[in-house]
Protein backbone atom coordinates (compact mmCIF):
# COMPACT_ATOMS: atom_id res chain seq x y z
CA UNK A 1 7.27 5.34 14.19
CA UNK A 2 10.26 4.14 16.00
CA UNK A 3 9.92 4.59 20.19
CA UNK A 4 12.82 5.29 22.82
CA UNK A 5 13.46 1.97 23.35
CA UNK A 6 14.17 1.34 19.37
CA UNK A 7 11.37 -0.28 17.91
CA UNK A 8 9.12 -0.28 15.45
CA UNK A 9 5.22 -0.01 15.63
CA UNK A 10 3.81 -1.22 12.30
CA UNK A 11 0.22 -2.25 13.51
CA UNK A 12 -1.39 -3.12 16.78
CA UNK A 13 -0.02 -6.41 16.38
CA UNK A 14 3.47 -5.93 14.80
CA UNK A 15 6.42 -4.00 16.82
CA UNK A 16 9.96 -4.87 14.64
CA UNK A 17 12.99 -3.84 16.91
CA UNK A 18 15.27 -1.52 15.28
CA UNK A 19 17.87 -4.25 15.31
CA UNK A 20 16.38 -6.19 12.45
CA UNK A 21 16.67 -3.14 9.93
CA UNK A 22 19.80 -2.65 7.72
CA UNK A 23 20.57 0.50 6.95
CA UNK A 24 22.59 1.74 3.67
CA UNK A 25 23.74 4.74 2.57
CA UNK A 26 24.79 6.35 -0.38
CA UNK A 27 25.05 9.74 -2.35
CA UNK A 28 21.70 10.92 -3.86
CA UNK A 29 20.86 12.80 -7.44
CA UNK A 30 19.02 16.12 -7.31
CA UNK A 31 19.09 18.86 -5.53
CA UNK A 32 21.88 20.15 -2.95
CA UNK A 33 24.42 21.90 -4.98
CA UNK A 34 28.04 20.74 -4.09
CA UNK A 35 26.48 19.21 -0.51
CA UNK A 36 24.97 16.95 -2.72
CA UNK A 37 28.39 15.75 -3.96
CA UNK A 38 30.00 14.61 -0.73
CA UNK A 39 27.33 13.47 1.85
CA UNK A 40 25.35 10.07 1.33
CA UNK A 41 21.88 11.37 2.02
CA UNK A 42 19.89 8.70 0.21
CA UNK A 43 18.57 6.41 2.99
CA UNK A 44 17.71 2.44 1.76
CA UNK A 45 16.07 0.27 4.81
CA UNK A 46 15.45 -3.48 4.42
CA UNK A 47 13.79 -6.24 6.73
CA UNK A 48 14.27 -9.52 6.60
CA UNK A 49 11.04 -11.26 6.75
CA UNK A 50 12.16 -15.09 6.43
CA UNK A 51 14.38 -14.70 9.54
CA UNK A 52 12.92 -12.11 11.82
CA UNK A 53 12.29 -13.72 15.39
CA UNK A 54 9.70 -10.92 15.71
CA UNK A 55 6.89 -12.36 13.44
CA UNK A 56 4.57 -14.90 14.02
CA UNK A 57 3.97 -17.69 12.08
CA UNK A 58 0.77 -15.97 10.16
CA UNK A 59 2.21 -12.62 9.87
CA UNK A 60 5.48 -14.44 8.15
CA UNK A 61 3.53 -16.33 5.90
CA UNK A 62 1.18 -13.16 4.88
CA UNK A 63 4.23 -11.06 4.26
CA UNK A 64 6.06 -13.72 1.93
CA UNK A 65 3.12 -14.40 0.16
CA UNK A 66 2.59 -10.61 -0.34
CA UNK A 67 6.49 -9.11 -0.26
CA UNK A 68 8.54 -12.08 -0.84
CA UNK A 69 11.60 -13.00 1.77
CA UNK A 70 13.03 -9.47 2.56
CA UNK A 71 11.21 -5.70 1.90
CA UNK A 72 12.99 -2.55 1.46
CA UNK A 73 12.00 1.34 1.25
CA UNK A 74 14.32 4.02 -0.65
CA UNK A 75 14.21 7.60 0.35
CA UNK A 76 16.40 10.37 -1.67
CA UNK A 77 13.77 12.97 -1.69
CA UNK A 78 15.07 15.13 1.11
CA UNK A 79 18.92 16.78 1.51
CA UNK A 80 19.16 15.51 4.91
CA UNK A 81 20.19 11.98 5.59
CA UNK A 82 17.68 12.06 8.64
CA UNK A 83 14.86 13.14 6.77
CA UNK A 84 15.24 10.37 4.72
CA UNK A 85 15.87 7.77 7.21
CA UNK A 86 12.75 8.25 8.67
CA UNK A 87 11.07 8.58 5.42
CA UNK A 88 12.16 5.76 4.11
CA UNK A 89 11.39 4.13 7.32
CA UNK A 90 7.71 5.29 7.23
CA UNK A 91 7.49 3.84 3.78
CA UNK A 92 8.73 0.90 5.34
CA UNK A 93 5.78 0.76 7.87
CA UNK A 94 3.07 1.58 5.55
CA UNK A 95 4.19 -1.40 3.01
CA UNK A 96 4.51 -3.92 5.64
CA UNK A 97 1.02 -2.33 7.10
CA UNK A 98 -0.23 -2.74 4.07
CA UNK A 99 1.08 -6.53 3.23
CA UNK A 100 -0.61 -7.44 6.89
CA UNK A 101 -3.82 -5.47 5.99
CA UNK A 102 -7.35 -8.39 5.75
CA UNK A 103 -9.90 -7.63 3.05
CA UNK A 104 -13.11 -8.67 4.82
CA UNK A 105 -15.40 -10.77 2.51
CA UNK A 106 -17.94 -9.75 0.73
CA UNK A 107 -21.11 -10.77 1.66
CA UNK A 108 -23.57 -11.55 -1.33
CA UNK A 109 -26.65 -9.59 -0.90
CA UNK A 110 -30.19 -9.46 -2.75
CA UNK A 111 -31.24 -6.35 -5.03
CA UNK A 112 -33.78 -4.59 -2.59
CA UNK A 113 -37.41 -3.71 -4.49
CA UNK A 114 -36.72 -0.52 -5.23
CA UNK A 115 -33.54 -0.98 -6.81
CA UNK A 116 -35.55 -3.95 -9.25
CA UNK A 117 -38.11 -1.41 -9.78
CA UNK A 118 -35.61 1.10 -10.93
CA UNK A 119 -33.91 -1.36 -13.13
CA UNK A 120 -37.25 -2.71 -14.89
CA UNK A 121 -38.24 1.35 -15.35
CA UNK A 122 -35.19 2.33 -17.12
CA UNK A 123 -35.19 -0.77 -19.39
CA UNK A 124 -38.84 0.40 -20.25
CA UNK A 125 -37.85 4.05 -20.82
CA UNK A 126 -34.89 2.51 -23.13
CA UNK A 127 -37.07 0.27 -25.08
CA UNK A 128 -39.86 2.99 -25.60
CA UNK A 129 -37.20 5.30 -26.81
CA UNK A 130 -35.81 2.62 -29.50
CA UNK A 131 -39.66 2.13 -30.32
CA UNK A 132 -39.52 5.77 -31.18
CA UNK A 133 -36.68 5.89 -33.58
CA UNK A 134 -38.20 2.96 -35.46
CA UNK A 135 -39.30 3.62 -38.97
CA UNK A 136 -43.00 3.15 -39.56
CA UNK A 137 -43.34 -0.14 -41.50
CA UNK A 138 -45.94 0.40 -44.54
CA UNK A 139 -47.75 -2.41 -46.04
């Protein structure tokens, strides 16, 4: 995730310095006995995507579209406020990642024979078994 020099890879094409995150703390529910009751270890990051210099004009634009003008990731499953940082900064990653992420089209392609064939046999099969379960018609 984050390097020595305090940023951020999110994709080949994305690196978000560490200065553009805001961090927040506070105490978290579950387990950690009385610990639990005095130390803030549930970690909330946020990024502001409308006014981070780091993005480019696309990316911005993708991420709005997908995330809307800021993200944020919550992490209070750990009893250490580190664990949860970089949790919750993982989680960070992976939505961004994901917001950035191109479907590639899908290209429309023909039925090959065998597929047809397999089609027009089963709808045979099908109609000779309804055949079957037809009562004979007297006259």
């Amino acid at each position: 995730m984050a390097d020595e020099a305090g940023r951020i890879r999110v994709s080949p094409t994305l690196v978000i310095p560490a200065s553009e995150l805001t961090w927040r703390f506070s105490r978290s529910g579950g387990p950690g006995g009385q610990h639990a009751n005095t130390s803030d270890t549930k970690a909330e990051v946020r990024f502001d995507i409308a006014g981070s210099p780091s993005l480019g004009p696309r990316q911005r634009a993708r991420l709005q579209e997908r995330l809307g003008n800021e993200v944020r990731a919550v992490a209070a499953d750990e009893r250490s406020q580190a664990q949860n940082r970089q949790l919750a900064l993982e989680r960070l990653c992976e939505r961004l990642a994901a917001a950035l992420r191109v479907e590639a089209a899908r290209k429309a392609t023909k039925p090959t024979a065998a597929a047809k064939r397999r089609r027009l046999e089963a709808k045979r099969r099908q109609s000779a078994r309804k055949v079957a379960r037809r009562v004979p018609h007297e006259e």
